[in-house]
N, C-alpha and C. Protein backbone atom coordinates (compact mmCIF):
# COMPACT_ATOMS: atom_id res chain seq x y z
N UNK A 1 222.93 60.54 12.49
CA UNK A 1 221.98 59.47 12.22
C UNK A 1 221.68 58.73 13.52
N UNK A 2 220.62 58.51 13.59
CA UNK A 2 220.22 57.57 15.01
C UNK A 2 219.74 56.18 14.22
N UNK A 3 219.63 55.47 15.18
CA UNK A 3 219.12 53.87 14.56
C UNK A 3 217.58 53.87 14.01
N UNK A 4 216.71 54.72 14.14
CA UNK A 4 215.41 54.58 14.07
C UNK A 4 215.44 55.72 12.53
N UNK A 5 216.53 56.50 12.33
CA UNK A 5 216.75 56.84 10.96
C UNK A 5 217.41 55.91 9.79
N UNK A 6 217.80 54.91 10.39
CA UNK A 6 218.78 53.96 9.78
C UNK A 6 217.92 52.74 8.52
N UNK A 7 218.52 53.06 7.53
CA UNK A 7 217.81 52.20 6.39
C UNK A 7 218.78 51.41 6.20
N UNK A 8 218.02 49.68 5.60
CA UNK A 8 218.27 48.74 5.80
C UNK A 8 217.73 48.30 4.43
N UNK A 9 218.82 47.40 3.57
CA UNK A 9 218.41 46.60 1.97
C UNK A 9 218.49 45.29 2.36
N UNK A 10 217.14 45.21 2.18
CA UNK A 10 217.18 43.30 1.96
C UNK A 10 216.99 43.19 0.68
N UNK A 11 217.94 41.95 0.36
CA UNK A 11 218.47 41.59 -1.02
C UNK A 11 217.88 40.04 -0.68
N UNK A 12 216.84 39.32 -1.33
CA UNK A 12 216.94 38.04 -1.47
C UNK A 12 216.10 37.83 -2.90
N UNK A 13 216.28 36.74 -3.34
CA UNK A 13 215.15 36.13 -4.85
C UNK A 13 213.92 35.18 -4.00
N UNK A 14 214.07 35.15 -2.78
CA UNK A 14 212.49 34.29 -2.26
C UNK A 14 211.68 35.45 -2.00
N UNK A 15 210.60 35.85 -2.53
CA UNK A 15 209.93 36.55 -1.95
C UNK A 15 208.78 36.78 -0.73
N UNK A 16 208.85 35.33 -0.22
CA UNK A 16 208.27 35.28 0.98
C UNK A 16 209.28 36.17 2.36
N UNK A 17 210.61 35.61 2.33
CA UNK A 17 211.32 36.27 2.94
C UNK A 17 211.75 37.73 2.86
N UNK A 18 211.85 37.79 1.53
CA UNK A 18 211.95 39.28 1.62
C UNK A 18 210.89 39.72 2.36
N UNK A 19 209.30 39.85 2.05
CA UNK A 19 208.65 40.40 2.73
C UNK A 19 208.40 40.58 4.13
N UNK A 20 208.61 39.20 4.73
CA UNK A 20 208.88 38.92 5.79
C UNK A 20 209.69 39.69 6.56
N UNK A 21 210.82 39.98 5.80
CA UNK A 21 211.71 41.09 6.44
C UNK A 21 211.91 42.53 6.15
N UNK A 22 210.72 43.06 4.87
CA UNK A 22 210.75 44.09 5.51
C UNK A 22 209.32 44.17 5.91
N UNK A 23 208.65 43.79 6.34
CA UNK A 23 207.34 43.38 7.54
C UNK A 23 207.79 43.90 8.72
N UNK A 24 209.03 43.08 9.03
CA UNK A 24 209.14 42.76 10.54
C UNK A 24 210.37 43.96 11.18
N UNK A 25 211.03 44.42 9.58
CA UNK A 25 211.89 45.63 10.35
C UNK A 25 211.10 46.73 10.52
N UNK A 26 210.27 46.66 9.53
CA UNK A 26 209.84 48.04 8.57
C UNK A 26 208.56 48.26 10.48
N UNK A 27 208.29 47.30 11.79
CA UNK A 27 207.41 47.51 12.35
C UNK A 27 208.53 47.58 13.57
N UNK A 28 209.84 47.76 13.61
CA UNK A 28 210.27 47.96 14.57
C UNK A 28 211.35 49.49 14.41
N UNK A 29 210.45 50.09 13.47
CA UNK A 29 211.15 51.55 12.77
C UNK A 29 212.12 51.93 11.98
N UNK A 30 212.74 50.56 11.46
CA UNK A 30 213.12 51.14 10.31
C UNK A 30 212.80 50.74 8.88
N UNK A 31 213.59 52.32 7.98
CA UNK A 31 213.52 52.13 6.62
C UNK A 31 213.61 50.82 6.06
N UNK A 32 213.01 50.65 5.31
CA UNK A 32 213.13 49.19 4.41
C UNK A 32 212.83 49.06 2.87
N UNK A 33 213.93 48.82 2.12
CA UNK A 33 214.22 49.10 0.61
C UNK A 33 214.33 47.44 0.44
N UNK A 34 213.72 46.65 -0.94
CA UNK A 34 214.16 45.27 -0.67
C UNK A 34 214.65 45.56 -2.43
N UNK A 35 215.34 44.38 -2.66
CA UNK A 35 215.42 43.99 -4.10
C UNK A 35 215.84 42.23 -4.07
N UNK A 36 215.21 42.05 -5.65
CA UNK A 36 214.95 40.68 -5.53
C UNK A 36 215.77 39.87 -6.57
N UNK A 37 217.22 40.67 -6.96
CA UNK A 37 217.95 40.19 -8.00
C UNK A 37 219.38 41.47 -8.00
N UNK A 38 220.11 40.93 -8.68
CA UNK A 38 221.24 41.23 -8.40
C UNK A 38 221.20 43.00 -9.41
N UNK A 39 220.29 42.93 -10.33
CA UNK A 39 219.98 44.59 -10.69
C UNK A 39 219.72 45.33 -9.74
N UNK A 40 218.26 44.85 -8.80
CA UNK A 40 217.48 45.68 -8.20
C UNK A 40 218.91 46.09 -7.52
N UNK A 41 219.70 45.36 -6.88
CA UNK A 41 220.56 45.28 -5.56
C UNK A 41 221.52 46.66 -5.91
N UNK A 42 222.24 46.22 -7.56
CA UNK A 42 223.30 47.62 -7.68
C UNK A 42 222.14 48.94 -7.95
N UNK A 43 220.85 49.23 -8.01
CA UNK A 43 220.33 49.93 -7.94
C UNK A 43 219.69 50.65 -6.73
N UNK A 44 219.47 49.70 -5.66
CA UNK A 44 218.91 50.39 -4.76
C UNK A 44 220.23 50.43 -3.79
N UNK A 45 221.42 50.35 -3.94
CA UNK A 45 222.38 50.25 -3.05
C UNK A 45 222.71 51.26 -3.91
N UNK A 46 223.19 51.87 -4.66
CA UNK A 46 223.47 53.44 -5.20
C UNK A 46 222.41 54.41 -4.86
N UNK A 47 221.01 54.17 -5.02
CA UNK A 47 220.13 55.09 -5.15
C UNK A 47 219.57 55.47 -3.63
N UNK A 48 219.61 54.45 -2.99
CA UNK A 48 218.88 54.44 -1.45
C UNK A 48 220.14 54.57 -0.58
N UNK A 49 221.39 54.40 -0.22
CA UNK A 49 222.82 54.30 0.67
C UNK A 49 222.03 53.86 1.56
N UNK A 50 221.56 52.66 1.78
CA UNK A 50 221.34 51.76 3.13
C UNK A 50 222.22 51.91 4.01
N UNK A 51 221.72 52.00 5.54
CA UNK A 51 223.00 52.11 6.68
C UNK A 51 223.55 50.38 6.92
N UNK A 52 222.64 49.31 6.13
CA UNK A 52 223.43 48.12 6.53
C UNK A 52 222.49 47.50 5.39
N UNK A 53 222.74 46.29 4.99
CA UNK A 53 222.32 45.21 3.93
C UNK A 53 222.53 43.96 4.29
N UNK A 54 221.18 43.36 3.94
CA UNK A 54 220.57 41.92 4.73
C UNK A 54 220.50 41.06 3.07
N UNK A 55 222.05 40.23 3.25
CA UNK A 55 221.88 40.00 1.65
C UNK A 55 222.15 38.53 1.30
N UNK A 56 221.20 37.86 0.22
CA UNK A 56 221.05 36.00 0.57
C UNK A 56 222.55 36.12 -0.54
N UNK A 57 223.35 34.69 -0.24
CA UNK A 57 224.22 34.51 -0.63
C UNK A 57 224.12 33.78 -2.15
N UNK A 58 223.00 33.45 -2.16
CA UNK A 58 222.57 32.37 -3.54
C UNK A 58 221.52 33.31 -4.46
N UNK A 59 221.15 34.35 -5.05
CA UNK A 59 220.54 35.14 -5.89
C UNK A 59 219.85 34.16 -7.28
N UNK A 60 219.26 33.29 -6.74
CA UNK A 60 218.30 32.54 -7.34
C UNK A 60 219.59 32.24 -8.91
N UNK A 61 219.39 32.33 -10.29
CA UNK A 61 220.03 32.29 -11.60
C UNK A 61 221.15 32.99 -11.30
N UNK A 62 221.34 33.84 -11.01
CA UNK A 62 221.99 34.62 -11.20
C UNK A 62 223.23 34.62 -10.45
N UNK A 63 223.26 33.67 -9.38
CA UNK A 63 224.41 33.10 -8.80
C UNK A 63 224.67 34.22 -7.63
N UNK A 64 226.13 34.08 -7.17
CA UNK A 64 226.63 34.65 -5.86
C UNK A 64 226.25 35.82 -5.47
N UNK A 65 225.79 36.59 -4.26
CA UNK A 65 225.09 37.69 -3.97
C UNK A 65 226.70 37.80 -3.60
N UNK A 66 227.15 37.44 -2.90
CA UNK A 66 228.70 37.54 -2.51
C UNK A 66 229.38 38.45 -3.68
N UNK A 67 229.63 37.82 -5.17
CA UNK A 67 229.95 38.29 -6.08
C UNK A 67 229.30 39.86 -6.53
N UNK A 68 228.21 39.72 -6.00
CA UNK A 68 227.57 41.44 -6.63
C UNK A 68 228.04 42.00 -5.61
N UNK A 69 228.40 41.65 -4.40
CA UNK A 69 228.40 42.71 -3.50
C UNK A 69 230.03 43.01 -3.75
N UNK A 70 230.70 41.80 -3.80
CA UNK A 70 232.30 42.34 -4.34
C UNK A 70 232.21 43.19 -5.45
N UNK A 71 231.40 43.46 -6.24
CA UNK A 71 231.61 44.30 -7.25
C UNK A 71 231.21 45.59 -7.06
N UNK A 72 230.06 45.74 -6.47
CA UNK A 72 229.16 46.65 -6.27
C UNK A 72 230.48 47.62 -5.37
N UNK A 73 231.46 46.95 -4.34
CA UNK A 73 232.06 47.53 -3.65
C UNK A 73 233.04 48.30 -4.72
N UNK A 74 233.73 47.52 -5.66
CA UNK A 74 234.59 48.32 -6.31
C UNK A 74 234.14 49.42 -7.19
N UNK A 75 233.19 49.38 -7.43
CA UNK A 75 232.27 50.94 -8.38
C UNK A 75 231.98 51.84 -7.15
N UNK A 76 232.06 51.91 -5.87
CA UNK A 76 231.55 53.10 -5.22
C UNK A 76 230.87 52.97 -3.78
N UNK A 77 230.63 51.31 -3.66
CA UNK A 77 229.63 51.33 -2.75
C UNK A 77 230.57 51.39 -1.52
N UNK A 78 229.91 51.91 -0.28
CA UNK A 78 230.79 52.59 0.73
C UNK A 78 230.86 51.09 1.57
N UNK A 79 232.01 50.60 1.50
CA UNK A 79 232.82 49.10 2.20
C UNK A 79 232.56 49.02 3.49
N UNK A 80 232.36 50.14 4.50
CA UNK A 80 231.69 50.18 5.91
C UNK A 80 230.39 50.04 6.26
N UNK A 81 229.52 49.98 5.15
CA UNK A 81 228.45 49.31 5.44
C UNK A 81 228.17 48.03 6.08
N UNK A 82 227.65 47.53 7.32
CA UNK A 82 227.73 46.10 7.76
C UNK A 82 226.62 45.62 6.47
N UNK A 83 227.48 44.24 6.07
CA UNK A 83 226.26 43.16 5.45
C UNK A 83 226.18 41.76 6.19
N UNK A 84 224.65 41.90 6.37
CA UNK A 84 224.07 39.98 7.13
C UNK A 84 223.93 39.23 5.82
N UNK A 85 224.98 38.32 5.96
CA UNK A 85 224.62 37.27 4.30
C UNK A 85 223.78 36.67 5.07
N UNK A 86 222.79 35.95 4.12
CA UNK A 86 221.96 34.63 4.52
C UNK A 86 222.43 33.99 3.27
N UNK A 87 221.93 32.52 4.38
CA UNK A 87 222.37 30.98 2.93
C UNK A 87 221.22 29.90 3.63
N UNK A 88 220.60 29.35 2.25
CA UNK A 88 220.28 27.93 2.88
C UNK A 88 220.80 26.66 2.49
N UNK A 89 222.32 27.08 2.21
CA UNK A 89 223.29 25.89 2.04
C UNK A 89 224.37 25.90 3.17
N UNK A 90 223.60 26.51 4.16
CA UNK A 90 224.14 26.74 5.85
C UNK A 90 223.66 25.53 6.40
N UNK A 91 223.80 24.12 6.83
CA UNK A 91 223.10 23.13 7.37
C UNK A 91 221.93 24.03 8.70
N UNK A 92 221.01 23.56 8.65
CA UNK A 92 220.07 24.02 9.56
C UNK A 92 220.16 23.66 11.02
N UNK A 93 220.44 24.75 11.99
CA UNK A 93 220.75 24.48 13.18
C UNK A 93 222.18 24.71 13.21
N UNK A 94 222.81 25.42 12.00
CA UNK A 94 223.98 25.90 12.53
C UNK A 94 223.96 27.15 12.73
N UNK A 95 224.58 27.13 14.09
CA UNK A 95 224.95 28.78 14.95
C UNK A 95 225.35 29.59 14.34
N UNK A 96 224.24 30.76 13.88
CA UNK A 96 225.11 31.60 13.53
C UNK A 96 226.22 32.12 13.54
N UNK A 97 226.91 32.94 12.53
CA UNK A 97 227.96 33.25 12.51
C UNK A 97 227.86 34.94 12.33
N UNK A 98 228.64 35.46 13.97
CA UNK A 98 228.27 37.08 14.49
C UNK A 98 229.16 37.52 14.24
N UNK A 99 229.00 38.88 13.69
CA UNK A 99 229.99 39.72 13.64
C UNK A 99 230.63 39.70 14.93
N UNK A 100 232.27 39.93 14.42
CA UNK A 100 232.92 40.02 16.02
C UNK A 100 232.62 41.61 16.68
N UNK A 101 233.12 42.33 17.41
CA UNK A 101 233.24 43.40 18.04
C UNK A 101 233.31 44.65 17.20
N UNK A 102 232.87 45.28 16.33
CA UNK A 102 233.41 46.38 16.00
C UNK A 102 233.36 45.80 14.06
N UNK A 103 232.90 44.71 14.06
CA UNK A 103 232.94 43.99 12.81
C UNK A 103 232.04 44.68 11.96
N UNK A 104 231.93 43.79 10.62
CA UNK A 104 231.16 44.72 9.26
C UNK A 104 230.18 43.00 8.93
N UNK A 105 230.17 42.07 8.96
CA UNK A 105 229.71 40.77 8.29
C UNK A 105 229.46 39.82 9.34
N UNK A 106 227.89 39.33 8.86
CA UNK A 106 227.60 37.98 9.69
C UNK A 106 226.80 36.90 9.24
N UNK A 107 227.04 35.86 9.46
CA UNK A 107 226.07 35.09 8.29
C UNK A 107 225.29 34.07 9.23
N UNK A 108 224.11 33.89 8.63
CA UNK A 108 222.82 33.38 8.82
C UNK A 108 222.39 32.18 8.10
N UNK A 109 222.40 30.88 8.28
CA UNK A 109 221.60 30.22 7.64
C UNK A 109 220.33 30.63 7.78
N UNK A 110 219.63 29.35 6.73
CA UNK A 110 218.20 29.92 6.70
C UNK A 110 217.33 28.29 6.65
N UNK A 111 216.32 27.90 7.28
CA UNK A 111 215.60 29.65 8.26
C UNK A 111 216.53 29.80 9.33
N UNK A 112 216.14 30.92 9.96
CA UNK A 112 216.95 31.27 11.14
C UNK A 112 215.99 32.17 12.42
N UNK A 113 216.77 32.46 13.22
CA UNK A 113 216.10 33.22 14.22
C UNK A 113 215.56 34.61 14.33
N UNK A 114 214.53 35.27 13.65
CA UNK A 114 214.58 36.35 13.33
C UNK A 114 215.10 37.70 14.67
N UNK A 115 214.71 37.01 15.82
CA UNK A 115 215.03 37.82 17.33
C UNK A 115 216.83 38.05 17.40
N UNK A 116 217.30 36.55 16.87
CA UNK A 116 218.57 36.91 16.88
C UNK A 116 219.30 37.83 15.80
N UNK A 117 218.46 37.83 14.71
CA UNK A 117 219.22 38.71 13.60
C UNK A 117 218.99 39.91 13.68
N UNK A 118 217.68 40.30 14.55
CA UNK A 118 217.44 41.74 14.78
C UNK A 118 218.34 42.14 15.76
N UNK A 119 218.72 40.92 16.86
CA UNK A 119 219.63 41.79 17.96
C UNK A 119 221.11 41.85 17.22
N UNK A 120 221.53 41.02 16.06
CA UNK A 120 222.58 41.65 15.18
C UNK A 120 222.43 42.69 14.34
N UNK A 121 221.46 43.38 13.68
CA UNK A 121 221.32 44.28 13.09
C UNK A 121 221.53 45.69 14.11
N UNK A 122 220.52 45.62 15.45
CA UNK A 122 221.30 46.55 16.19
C UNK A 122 222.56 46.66 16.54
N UNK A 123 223.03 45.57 16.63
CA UNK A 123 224.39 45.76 17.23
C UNK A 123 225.41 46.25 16.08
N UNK A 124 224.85 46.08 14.85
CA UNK A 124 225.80 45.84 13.58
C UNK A 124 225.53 47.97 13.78
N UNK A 125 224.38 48.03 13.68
CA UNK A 125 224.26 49.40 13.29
C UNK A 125 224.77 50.98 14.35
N UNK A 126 224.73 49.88 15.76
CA UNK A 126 224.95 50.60 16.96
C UNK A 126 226.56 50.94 16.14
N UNK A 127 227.26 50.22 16.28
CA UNK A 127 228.85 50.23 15.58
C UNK A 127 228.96 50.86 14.75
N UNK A 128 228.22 50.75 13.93
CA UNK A 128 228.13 52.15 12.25
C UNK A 128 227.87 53.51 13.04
N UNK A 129 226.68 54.03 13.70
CA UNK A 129 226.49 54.73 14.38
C UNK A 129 227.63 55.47 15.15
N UNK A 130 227.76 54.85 15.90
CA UNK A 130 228.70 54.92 16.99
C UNK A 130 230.22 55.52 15.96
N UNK A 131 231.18 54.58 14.91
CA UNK A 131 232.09 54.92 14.55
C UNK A 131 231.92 56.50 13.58
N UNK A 132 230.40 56.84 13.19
CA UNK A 132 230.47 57.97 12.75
C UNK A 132 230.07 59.25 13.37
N UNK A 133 229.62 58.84 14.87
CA UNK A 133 229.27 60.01 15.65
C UNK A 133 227.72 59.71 15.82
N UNK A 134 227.46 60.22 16.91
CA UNK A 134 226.08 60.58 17.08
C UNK A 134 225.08 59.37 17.54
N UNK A 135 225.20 58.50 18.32
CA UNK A 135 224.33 57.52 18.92
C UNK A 135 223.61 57.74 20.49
N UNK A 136 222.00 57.80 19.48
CA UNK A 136 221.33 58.10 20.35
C UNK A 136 220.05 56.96 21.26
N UNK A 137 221.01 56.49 22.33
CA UNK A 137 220.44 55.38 22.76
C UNK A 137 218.82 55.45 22.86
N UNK A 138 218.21 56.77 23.61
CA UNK A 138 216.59 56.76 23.73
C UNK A 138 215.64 56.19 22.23
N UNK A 139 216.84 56.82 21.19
CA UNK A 139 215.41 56.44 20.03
C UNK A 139 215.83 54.88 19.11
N UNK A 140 216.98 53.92 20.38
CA UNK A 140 216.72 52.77 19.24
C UNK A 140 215.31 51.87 19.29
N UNK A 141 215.24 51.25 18.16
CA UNK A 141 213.95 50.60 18.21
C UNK A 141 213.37 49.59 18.81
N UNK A 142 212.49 49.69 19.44
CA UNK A 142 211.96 48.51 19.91
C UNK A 142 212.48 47.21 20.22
N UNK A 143 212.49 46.08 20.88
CA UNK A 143 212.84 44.80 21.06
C UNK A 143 211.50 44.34 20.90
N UNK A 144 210.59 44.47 20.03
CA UNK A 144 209.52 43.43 19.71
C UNK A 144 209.59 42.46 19.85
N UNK A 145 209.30 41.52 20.34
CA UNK A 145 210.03 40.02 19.71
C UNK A 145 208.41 39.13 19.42
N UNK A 146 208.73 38.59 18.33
CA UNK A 146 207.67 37.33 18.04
C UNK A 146 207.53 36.01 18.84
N UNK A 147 206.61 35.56 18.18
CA UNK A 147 206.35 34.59 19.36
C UNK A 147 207.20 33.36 19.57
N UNK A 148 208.22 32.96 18.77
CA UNK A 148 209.03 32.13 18.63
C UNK A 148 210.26 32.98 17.94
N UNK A 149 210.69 33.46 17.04
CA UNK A 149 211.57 34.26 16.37
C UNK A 149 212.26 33.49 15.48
N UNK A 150 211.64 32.32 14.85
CA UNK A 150 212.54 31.66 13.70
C UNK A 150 211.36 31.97 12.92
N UNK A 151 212.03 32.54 11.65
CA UNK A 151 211.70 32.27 9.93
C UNK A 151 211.06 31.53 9.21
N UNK A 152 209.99 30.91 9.32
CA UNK A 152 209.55 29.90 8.52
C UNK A 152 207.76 30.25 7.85
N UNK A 153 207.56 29.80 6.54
CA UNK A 153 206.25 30.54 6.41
C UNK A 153 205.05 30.67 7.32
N UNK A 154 205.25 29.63 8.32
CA UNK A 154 204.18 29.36 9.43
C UNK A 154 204.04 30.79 10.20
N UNK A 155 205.55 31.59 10.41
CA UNK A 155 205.33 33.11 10.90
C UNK A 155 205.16 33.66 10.55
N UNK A 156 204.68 33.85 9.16
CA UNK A 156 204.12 35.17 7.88
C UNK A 156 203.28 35.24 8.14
N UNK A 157 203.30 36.57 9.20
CA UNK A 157 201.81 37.12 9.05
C UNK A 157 202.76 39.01 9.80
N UNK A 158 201.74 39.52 9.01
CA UNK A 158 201.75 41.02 9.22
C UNK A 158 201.03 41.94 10.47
C-alpha cells in the first residue's frame, strides 16, 4: 500500500465538516468514505477497512464516538488502525494533541487547523505504511495547503 492508495473514514454527525473533509482529502488523493452516525461508522469500518479514521468524539444523540470505536474494536476491527478523534468540548486554541512517534491516536479540538491535521494524517499513515512494509515516498500526496488551514464554514468551498 502506498499513501495515495490509503483510505481514510471520517466519522462526524455535522455535516458541514464531514464534507469539508472529505473535500479537502478526497483533493489531495485520497480515498474518502464518511459516515454520519454511529451505524454508518460499524458499517463502513467493516465494509471499506480504512487505512486510518478521522472520528468526532460526541456522535450528535447517540453519544461517545469513543464508545463505538471501543466496541467496534472488540467485534473485529483491526486495533492498528491510527484514529484522529475530534471534540468541540476541546476549549478552542488548545494545542493539539499528536500522536507520539510510532503512535495510533490524536486528538483535535474543533475547529482546528486543517494543514496541521493533514500533516498528522501523513505522518499517522507514513507509520501504518511503514510498520507493514512498502513505503513509497515519490507517490505521497501533495502538501496543498489552504489559505489559512483552520476549519471554519468561512473555508467551505470546493
Amino acid at each position: 500500500m502506498n499513501a495515495t492508495d490509503a483510505k481514510i473514514l471520517v466519522v462526524d454527525d455535522d455535516w458541514a465538516i464531514l464534507e469539508l473533509l472529505r473535500i479537502q482529502f478526497s483533493k489531495r488523493g485520497y480515498g474518502v468514505v464518511t459516515a454520519r452516525n454511529a451505524k454508518e461508522f460499524w458499517k463502513q469500518a467493516f465494509e471499506e477497512k480504512p487505512d486510518l479514521v478521522v472520528l468526532d468524539i460526541w456522535l450528535g444523540e447517540e453519544g461517545g464516538g469513543t464508545n463505538v470505536y471501543e466496541e467496534i474494536i472488540t467485534r473485529g476491527f483491526d486495533p492498528e488502525v491510527p484514529v484522529i478523534f475530534m471534540s468541540a468540548l476541546v476549549e478552542e486554541g488548545t494545542p493539539a494533541k499528536h500522536a507520539p512517534e510510532g503512535g495510533r491516536f490524536a486528538l483535535y479540538g474543533k475547529p482546528f487547523d486543517f494543514n496541521q491535521m493533514l500533516d498528522e494524517v501523513q505522518n499517522l499513515l507514513h507509520t501504518r505504511i511503514k510498520k507493514r512494509g512498502g513505503y513509497d515516498e515519490s507517490r505521497h500526496p501533495s502538501e496543498k495547503k489552504s489559505s489559512n488551514g483552520r476549519i471554519d464554514l468561512g473555508d467551505f468551498n470546493d
